[in-house]
N, C-alpha and C. Protein backbone atom coordinates (compact mmCIF):
# COMPACT_ATOMS: atom_id res chain seq x y z
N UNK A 1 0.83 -1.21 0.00
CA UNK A 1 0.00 0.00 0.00
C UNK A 1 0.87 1.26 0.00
N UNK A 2 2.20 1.13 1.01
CA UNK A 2 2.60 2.30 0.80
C UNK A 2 3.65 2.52 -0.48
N UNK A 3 4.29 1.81 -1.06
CA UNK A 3 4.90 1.47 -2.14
C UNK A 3 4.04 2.40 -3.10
N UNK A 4 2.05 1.70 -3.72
CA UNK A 4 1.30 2.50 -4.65
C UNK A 4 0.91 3.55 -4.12
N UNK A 5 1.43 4.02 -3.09
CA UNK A 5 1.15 5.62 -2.52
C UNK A 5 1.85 6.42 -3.06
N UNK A 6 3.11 6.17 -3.34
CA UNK A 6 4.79 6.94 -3.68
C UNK A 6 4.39 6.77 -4.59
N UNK A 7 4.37 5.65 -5.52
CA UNK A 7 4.61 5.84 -6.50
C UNK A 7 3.23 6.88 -7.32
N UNK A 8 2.08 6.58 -7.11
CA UNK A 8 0.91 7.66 -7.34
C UNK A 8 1.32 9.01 -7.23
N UNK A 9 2.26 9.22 -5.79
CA UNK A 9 2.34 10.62 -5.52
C UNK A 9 3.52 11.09 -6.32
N UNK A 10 4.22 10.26 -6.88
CA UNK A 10 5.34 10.91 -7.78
C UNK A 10 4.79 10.53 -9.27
N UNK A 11 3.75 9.96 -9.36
CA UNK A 11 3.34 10.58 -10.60
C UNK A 11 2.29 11.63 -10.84
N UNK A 12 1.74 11.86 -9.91
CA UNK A 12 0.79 13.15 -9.34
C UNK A 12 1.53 14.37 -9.44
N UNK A 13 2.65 14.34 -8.90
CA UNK A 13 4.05 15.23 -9.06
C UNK A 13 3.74 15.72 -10.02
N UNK A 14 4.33 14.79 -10.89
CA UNK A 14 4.67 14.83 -12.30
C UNK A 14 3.84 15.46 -13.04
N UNK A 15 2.56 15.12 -13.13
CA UNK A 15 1.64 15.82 -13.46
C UNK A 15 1.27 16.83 -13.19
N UNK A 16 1.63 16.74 -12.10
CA UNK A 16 0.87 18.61 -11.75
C UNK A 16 1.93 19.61 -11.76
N UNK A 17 3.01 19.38 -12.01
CA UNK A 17 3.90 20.42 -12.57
C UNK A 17 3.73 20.52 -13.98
N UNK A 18 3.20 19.76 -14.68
CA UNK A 18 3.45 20.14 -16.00
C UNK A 18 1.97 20.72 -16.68
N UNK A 19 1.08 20.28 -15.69
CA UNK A 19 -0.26 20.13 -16.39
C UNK A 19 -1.39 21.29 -15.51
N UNK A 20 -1.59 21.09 -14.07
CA UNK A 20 -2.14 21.90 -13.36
C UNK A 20 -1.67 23.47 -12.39
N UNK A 21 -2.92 23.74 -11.96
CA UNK A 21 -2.75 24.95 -11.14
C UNK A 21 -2.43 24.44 -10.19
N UNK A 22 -2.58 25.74 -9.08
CA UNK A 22 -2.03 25.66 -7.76
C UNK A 22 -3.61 24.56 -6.94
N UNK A 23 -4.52 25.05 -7.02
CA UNK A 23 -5.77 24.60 -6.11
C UNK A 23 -5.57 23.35 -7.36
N UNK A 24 -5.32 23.45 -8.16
CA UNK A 24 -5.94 21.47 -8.91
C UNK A 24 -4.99 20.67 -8.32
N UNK A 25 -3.72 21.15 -7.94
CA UNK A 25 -2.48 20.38 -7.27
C UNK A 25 -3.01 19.72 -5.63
N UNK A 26 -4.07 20.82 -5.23
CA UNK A 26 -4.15 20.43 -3.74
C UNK A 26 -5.45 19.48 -3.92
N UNK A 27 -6.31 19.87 -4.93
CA UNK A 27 -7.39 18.74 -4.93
C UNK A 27 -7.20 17.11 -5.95
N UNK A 28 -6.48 17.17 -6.35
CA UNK A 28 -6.09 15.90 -7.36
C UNK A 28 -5.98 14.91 -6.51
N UNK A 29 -5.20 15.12 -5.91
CA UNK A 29 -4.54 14.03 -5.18
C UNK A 29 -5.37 13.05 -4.09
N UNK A 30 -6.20 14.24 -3.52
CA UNK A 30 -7.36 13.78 -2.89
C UNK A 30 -8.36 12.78 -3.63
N UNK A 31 -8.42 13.33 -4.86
CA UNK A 31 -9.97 12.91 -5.78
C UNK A 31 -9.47 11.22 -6.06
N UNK A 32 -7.85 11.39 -6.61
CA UNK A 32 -7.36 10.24 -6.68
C UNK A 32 -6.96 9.09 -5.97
N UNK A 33 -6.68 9.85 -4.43
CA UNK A 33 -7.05 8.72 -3.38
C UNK A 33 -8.35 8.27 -3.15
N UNK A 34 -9.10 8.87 -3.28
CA UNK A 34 -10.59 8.51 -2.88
C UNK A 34 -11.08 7.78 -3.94
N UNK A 35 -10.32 7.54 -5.10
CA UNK A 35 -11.03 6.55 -6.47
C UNK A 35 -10.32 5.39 -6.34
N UNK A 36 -9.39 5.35 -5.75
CA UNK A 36 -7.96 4.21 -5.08
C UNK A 36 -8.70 3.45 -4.54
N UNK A 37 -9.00 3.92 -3.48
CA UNK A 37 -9.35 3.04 -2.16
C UNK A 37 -10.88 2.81 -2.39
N UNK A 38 -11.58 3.37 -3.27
CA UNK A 38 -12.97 2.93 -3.71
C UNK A 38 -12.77 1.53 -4.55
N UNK A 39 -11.71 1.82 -5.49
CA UNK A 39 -11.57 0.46 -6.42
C UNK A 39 -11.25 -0.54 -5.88
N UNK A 40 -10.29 -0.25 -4.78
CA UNK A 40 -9.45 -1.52 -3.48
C UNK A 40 -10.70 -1.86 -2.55
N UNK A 41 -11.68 -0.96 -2.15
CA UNK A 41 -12.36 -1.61 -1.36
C UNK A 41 -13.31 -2.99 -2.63
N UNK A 42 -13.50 -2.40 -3.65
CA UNK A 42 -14.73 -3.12 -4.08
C UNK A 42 -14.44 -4.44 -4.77
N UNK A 43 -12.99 -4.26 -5.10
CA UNK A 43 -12.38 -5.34 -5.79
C UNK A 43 -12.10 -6.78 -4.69
């Protein structure tokens, strides 16, 4: 779990330096944990 955390958050990085604002940087990451652990719970 914490392994696909890093690695999410360094591609979240990645992305949001090249791609987003300042507020899409602070909400992404959120939206994308919360679709994570929706798919992990249901699977």
């Amino acid at each position: 779990m914490a392994v696909a955390a890093a690695a999410n958050s360094n591609m979240i990085t990645a992305f949001s330096a090249d791609r987003l604002s300042g507020l899409e940087r602070l909400l992404l990451p959120n939206t994308l944990h919360t679709l994570l652990f929706s798919l992990l719970r249901n699977s």
